[in-house]
Protein backbone atom coordinates (compact mmCIF):
# COMPACT_ATOMS: atom_id res chain seq x y z
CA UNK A 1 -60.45 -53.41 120.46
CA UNK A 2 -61.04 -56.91 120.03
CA UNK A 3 -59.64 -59.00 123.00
CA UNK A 4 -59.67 -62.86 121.90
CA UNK A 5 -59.39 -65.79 124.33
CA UNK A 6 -57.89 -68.82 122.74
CA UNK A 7 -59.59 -72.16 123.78
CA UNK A 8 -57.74 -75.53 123.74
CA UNK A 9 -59.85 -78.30 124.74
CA UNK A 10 -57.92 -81.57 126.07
CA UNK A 11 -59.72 -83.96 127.76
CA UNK A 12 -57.44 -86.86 128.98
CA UNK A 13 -59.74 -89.59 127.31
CA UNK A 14 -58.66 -91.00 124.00
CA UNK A 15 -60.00 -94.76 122.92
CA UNK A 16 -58.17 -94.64 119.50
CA UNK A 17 -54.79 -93.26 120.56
CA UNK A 18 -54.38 -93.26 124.37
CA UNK A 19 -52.87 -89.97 126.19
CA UNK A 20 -52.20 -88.28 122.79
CA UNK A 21 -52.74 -85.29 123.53
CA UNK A 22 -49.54 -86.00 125.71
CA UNK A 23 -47.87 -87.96 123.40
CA UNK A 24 -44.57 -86.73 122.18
CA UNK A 25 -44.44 -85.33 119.15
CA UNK A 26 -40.75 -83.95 117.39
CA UNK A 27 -39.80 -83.58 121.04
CA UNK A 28 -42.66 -81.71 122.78
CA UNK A 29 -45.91 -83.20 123.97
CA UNK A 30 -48.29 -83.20 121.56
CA UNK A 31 -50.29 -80.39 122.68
CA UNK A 32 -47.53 -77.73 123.49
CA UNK A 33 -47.66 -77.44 119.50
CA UNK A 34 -50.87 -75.40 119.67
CA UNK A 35 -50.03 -73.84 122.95
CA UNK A 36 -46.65 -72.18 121.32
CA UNK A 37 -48.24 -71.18 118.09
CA UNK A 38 -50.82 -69.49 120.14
CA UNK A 39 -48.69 -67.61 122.61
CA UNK A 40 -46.27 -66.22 119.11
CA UNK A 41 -49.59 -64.35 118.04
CA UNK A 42 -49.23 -61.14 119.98
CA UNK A 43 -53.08 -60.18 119.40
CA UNK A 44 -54.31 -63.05 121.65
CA UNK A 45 -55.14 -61.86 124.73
CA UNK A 46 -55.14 -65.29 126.60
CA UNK A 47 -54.45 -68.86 126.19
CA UNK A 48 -56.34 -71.51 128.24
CA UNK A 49 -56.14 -75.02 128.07
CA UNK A 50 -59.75 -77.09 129.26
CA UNK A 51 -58.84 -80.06 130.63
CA UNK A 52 -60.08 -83.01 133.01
CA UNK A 53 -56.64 -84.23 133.74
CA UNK A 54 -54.26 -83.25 135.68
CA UNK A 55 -51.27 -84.42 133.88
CA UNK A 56 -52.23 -82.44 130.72
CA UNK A 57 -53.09 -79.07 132.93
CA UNK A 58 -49.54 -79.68 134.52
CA UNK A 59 -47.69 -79.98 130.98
CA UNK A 60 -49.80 -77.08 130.25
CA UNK A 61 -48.99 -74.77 132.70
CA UNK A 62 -45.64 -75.50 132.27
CA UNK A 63 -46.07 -74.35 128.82
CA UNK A 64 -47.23 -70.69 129.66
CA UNK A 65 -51.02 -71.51 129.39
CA UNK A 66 -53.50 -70.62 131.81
CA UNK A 67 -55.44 -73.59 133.44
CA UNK A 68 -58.11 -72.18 135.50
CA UNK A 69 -59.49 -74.88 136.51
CA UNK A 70 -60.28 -78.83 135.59
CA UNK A 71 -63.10 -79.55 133.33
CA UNK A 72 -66.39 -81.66 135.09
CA UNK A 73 -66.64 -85.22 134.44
CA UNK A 74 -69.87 -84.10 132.42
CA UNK A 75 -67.97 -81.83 129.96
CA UNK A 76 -65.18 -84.88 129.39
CA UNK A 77 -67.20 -87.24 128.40
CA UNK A 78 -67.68 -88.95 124.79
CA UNK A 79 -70.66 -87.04 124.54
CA UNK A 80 -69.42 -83.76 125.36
CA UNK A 81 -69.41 -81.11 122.40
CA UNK A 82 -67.07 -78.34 121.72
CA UNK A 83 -69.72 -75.82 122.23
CA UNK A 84 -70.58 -77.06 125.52
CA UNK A 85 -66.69 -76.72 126.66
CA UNK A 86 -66.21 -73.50 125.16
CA UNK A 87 -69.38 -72.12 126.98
CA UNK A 88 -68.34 -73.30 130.10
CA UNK A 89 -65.16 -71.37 129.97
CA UNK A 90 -66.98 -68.26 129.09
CA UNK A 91 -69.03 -68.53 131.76
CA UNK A 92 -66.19 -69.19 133.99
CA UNK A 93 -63.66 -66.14 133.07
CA UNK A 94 -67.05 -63.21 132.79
CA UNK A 95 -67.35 -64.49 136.73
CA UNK A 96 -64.15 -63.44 137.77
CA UNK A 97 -64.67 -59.89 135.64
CA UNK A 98 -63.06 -61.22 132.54
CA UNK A 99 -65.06 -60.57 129.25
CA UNK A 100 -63.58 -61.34 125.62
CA UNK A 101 -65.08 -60.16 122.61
CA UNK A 102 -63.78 -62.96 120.52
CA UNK A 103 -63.78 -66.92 120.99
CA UNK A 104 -60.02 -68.81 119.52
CA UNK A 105 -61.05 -72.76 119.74
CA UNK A 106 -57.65 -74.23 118.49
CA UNK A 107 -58.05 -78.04 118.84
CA UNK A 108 -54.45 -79.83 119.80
CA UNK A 109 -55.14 -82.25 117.51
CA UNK A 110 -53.69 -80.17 114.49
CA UNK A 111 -50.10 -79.15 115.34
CA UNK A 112 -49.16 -78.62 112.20
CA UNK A 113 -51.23 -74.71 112.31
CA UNK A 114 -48.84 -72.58 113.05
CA UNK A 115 -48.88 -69.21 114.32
CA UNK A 116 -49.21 -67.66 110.97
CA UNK A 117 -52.28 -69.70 110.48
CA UNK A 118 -53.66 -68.39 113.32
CA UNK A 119 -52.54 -64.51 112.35
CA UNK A 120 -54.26 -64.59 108.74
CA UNK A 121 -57.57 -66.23 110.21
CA UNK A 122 -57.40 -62.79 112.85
CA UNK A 123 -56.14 -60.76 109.90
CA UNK A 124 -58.54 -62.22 107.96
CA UNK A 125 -61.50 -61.70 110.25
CA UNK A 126 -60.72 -57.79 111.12
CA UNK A 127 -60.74 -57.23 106.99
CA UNK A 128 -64.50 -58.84 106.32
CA UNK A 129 -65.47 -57.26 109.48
CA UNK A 130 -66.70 -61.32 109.61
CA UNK A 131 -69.14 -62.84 112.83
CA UNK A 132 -66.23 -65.98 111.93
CA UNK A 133 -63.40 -67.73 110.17
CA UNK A 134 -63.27 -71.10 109.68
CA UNK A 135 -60.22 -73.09 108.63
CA UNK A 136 -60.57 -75.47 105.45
CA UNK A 137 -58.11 -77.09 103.36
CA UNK A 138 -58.46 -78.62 99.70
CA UNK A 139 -59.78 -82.04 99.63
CA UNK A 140 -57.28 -84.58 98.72
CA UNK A 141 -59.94 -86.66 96.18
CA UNK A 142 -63.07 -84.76 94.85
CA UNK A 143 -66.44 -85.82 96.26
CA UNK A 144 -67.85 -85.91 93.01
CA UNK A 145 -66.58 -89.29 92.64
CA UNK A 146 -67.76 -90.75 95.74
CA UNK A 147 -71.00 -92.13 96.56
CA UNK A 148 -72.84 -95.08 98.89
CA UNK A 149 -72.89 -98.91 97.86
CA UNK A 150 -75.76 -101.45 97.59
CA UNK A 151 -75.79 -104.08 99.92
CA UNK A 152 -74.68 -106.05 97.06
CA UNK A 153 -71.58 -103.52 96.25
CA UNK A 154 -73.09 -103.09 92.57
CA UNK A 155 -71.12 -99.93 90.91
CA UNK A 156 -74.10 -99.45 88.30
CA UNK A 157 -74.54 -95.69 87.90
CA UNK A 158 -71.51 -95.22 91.11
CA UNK A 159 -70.20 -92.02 88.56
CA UNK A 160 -73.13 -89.31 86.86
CA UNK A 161 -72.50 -90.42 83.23
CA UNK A 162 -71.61 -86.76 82.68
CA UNK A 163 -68.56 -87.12 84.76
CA UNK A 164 -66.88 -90.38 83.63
CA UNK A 165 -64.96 -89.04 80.95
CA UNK A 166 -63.62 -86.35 83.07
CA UNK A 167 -60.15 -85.67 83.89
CA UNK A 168 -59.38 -84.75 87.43
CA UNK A 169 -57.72 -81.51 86.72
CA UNK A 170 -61.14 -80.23 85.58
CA UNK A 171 -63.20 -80.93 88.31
CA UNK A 172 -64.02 -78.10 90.30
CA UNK A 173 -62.33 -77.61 93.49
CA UNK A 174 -64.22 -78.87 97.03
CA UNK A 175 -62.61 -78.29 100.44
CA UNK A 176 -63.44 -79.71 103.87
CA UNK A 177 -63.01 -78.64 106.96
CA UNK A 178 -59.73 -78.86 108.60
CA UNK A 179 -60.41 -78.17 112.64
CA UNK A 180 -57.45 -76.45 113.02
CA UNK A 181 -58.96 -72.82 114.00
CA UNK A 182 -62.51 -71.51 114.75
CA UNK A 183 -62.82 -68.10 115.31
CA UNK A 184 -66.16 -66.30 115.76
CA UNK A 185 -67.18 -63.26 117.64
CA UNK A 186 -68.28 -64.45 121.42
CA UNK A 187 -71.63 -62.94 120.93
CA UNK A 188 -72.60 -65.52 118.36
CA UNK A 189 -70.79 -68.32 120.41
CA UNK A 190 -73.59 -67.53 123.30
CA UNK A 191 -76.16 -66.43 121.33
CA UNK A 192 -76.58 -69.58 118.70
CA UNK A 193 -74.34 -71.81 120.47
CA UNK A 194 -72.53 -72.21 117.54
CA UNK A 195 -68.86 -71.71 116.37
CA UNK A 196 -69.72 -71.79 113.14
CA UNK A 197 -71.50 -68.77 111.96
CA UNK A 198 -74.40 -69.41 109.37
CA UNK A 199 -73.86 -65.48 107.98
CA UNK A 200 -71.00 -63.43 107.05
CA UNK A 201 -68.62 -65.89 108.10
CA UNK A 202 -65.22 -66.64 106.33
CA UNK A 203 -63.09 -69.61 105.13
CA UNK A 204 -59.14 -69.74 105.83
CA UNK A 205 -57.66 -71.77 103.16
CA UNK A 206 -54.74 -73.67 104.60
CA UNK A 207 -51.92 -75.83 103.15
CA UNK A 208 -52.60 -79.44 103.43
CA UNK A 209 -49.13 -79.95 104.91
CA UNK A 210 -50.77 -78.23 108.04
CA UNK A 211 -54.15 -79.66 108.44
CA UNK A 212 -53.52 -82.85 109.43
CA UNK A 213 -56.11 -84.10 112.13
CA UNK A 214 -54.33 -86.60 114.67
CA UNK A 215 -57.43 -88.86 115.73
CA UNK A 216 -55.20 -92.48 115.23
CA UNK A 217 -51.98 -93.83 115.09
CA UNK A 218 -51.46 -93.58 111.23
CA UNK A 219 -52.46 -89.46 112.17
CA UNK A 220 -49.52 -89.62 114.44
CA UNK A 221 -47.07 -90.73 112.12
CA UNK A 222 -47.89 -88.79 108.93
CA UNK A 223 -48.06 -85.65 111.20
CA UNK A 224 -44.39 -86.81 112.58
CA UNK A 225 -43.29 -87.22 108.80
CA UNK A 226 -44.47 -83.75 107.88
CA UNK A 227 -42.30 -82.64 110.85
CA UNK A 228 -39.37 -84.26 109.98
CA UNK A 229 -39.22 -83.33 106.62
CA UNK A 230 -39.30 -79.42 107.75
């Protein structure tokens, strides 16, 4: 049996786009997104939101997810990690007698996952017999043509010569990280304090359309387009 506890972290800091983890979003607050594509996957065992505010814990609870308590002023701060939250509600839940076997950290930030995202990293998981799946999507413009500038913003040598003449199409493919799901056994969670497993772990390959990343105001907008348009 593999019980899973799904993580949303929400502190109620934000210096790019105030309160948006609040902010309304196609009608529902931004983060009740995440919260209702994680309570339609049946195989989740519990949904928690971490949060220092009170507003978002209210909007949460409201939304069917469990807010055990309010994250420290330690945990909320710029400095904070994810790894740091999500150990802290470990530890919290195995005090009061309940243990998980797998860690869920679905970041509110990507509303555009949606539950079936979140089935086919679990299905996805169970089939490698993986310590973690990690969502990526394809990157929109191909590293290969990137690279740093001289303080004098000279382009000599920018592209390899060997790629100049080469079309787009036949570059291979790269893909990034998306942030939209993490999901690694608990044992490695404590154990490396990692949620990214270095061995046997697993890539979920997921549509552009739902991997936007809200971290600014243009965020917000292209991820209310996307909604619109469904």
């Amino acid at each position: 049996m593999n019980r899973i506890l799904a993580i949303i972290p929400a502190r109620g800091g934000s210096k790019r786009l105030p309160r948006k983890n609040i902010l309304p979003l196609a009608g529902k607050p931004l983060i009740q997104w995440t919260i209702d594509a994680a309570k339609a996957v049946a195989s989740i065992d519990t949904v928690m939101v971490s949060t220092d505010c009170p507003e978002i814990a209210d909007i949460s609870q409201q939304c069917s997810a469990e807010v055990p308590y309010l994250r420290s002023a330690e945990l909320s701060s710029d400095t904070a990690s994810s790894i740091d939250v999500v150990l802290d509600v470990i530890r919290h839940y195995e005090s009061k007698g309940r243990i998980f076997d797998s860690i869920l950290l679905l970041q509110p930030t990507s509303p555009l996952r949606t539950s079936e995202d979140i089935e086919k990293a679990i299905a996805l998981m169970a089939d490698k017999s993986a310590n973690g799946v990690v969502s990526v999507t394809e990157c929109e413009h191909s590293p290969l043509w990137c690279n740093t500038l001289p303080d004098d913003l000279g382009m000599d040598n920018f592209i390899p010569e060997e790629l100049t003449a080469r079309r787009s199409q036949d570059l291979p493919t790269y893909y990034r990280l998306n942030g939209a799901v993490y999901l690694v056994k608990k044992e490695i969670v404590v154990c490396d304090s990692s949620l990214f497993p270095q061995q046997h772990s697993f890539a979920l390959v997921m549509d552009n359309n739902h991997s936007v990343d809200i971290d600014n105001e243009l965020d917000f907008k292209l991820a209310e387009m996307i909604k619109a348009s469904k």
